[in-house]
C-alpha atoms as a PDB file:
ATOM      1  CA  UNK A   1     144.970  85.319  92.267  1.00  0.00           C
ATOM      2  CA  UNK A   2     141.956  86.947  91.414  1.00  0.00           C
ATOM      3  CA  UNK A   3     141.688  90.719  92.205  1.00  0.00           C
ATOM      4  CA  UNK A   4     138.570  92.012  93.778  1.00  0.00           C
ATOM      5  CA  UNK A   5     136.502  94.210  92.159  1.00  0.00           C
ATOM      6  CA  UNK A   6     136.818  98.359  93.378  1.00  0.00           C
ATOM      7  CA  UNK A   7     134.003  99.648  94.835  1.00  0.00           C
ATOM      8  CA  UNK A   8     135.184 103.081  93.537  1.00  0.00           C
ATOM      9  CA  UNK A   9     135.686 103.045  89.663  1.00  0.00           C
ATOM     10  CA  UNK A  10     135.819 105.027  86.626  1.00  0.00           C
ATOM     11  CA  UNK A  11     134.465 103.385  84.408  1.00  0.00           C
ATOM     12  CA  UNK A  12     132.629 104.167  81.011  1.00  0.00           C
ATOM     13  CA  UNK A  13     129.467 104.680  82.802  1.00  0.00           C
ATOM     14  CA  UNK A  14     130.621 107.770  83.924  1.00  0.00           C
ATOM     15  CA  UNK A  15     132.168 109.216  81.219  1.00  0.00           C
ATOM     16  CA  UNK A  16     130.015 111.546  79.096  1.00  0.00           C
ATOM     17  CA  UNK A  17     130.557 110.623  75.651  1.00  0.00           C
ATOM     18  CA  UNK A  18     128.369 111.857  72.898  1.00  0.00           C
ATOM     19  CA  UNK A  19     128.936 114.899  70.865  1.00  0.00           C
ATOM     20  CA  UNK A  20     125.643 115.924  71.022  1.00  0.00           C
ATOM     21  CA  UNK A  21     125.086 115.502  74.898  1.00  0.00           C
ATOM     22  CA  UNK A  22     128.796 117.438  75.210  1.00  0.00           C
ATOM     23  CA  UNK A  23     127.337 120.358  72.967  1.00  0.00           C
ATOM     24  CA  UNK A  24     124.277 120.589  74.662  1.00  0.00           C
ATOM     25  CA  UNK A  25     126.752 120.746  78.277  1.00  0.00           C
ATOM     26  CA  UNK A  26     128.331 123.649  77.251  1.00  0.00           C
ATOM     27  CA  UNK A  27     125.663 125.499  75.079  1.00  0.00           C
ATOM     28  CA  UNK A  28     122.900 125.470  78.368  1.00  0.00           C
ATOM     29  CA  UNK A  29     124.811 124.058  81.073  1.00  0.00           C
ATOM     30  CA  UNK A  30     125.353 125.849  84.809  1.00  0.00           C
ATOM     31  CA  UNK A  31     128.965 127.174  84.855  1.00  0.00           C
ATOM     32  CA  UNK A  32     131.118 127.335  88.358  1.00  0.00           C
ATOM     33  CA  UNK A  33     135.068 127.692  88.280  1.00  0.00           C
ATOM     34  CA  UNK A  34     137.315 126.610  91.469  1.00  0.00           C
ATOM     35  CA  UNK A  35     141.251 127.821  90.742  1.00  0.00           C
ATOM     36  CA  UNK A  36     142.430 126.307  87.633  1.00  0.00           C
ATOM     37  CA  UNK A  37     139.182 123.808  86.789  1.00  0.00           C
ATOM     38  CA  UNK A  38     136.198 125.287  85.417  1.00  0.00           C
ATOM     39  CA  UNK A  39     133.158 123.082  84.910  1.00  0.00           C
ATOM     40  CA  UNK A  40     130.021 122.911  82.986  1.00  0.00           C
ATOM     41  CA  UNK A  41     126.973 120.848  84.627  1.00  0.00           C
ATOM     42  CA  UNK A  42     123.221 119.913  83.374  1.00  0.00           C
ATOM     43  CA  UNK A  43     121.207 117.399  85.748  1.00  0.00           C
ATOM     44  CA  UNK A  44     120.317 114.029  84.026  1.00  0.00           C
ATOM     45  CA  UNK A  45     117.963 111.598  84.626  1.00  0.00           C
ATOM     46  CA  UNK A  46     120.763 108.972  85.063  1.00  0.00           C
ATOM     47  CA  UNK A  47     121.166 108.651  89.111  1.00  0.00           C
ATOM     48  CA  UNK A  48     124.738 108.707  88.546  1.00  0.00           C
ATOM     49  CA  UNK A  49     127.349 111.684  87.113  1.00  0.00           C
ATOM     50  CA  UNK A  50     128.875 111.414  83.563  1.00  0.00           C
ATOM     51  CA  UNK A  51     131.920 113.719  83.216  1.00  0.00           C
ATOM     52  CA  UNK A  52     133.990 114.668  80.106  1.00  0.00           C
ATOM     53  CA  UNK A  53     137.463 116.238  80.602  1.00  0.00           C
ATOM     54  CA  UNK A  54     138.893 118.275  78.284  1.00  0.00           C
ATOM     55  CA  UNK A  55     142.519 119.928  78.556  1.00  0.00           C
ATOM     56  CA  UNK A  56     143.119 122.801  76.360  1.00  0.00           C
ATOM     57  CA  UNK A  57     146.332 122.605  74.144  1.00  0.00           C
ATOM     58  CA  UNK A  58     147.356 125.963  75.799  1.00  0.00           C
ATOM     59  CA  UNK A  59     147.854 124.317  79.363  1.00  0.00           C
ATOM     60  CA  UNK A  60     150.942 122.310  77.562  1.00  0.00           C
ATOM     61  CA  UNK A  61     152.504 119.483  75.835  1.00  0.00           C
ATOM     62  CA  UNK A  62     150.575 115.901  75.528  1.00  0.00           C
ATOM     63  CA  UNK A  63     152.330 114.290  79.031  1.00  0.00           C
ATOM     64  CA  UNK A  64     151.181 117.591  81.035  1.00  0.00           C
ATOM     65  CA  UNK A  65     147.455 117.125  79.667  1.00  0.00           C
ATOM     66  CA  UNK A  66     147.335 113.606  80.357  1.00  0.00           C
ATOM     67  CA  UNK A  67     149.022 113.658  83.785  1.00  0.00           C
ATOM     68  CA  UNK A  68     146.077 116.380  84.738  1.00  0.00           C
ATOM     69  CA  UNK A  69     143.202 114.094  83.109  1.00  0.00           C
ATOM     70  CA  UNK A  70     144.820 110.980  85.054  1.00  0.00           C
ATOM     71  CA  UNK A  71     144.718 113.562  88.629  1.00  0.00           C
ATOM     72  CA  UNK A  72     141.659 114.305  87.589  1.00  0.00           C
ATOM     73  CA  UNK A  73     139.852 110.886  86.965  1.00  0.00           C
ATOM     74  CA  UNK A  74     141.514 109.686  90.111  1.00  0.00           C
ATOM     75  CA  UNK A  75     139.713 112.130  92.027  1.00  0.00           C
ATOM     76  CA  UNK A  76     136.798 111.216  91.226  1.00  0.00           C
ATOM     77  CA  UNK A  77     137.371 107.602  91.431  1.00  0.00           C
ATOM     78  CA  UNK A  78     138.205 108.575  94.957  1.00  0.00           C
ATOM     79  CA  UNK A  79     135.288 110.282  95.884  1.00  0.00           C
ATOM     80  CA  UNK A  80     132.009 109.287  95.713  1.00  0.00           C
ATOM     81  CA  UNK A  81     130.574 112.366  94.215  1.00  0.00           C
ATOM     82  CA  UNK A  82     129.510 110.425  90.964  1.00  0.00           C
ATOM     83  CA  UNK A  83     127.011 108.176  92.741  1.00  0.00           C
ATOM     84  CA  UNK A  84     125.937 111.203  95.065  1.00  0.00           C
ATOM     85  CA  UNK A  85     125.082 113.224  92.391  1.00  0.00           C
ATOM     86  CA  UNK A  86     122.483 113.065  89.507  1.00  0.00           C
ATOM     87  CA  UNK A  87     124.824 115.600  87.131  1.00  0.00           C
ATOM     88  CA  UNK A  88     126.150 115.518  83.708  1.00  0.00           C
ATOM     89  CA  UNK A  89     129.882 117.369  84.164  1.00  0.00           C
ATOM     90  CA  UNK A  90     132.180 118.845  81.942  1.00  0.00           C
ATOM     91  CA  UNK A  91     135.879 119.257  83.986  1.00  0.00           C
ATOM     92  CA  UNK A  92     138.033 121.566  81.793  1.00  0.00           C
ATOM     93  CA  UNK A  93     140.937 123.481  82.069  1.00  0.00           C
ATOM     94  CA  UNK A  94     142.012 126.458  80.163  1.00  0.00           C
ATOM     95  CA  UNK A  95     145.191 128.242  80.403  1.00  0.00           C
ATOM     96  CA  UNK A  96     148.750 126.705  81.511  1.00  0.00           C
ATOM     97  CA  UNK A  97     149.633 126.552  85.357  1.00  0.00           C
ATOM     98  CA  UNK A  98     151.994 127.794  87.711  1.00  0.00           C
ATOM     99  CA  UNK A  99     152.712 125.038  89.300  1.00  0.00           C
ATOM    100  CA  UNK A 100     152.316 121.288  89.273  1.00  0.00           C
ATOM    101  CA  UNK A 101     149.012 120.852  90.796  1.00  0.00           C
ATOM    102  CA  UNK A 102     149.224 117.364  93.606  1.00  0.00           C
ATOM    103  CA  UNK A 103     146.512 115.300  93.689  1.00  0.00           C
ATOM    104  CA  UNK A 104     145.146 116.619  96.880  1.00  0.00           C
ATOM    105  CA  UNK A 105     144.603 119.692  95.406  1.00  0.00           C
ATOM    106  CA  UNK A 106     142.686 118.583  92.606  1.00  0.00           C
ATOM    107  CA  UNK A 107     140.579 116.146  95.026  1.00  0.00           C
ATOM    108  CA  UNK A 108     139.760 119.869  97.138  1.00  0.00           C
ATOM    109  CA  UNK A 109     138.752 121.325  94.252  1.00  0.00           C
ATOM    110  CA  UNK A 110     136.337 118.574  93.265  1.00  0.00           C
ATOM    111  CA  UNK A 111     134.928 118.448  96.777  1.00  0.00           C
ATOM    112  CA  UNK A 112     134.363 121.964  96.455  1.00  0.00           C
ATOM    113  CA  UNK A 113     132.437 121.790  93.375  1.00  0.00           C
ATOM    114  CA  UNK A 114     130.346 118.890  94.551  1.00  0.00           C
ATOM    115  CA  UNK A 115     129.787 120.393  97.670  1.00  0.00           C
ATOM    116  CA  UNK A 116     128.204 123.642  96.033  1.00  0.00           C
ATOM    117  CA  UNK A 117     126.140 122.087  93.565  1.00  0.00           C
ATOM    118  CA  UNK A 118     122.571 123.670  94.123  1.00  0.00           C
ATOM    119  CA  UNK A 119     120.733 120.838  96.398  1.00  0.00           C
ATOM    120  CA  UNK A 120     117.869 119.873  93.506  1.00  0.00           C
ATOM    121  CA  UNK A 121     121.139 117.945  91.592  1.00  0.00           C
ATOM    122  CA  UNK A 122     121.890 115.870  94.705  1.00  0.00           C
ATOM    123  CA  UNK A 123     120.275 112.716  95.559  1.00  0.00           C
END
C-alpha cells in the first residue's frame, strides 16, 4: 500500500541550515516575541520560509526540548505559513515554562506571528 504524498510537509527545504545564514538571522534579523516563542526573521529570495528552532538548555531536560521542537515543527507543517511567506525564521525559546504548552497553543502563536509579519514579507 503505497502512502500518498502530504501536501503539508516539513521537509529540509524549510529548515534553515547554515551557520552563516543562522548568524546573519540573529545578528540583523527583525525580532517579535508571542508568550514563550521569540523569533528572529530576514526576508529571502527563496518564495518559501526556512526556519531553525533552537531550545535553550534552560527550558529543561533533552525529552522537554524535543517534545517543544516536535509541537513546534508540527505547527508549521499544519499551516501553510511556509509557502505564504517569503521569510527566513528563527523559532526559539528561552527560559523554562509553566506549564505544558498543547499544540493548539503553539499553532496560535505561530498564526500570530505570521499574521503580523509586515506585508512586504508576504507573497
Amino acid at each position: 500500500m503505497h502512502k500518498s504524498k502530504q501536501k503539508n510537509d516539513f521537509s529540509r527545504k524549510y529548515r534553515l541550515g547554515s551557520k552563516k545564514e543562522i548568524d546573519q538571522l540573529f545578528k540583523t534579523g527583525g525580532f517579535k516575541s508571542f508568550s514563550f516563542l521569540k523569533y528572529r526573521y530576514l526576508p529571502n529570495d527563496f518564495g518559501f520560509t526556512r526556519v531553525v528552532i533552537s531550545i535553550s538548555k534552560r527550558v529543561g531536560k533533552a525529552p522537554v526540548r524535543n517534545r517543544l521542537k516536535r509541537l513546534i515543527r508540527e505547527s508549521l507543517r499544519l499551516s501553510n505559513h511556509l509557502q505564504d511567506t517569503s521569510v527566513d525564521c528563527g523559532i526559539f525559546i528561552t527560559k523554562p515554562l509553566r506549564k505544558k504548552p498543547s499544540l493548539a497553543e503553539v499553532q496560535t502563536l505561530i498564526g500570530q506571528f505570521f499574521n503580523r509579519l509586515p506585508n512586504e514579507l508576504k507573497k
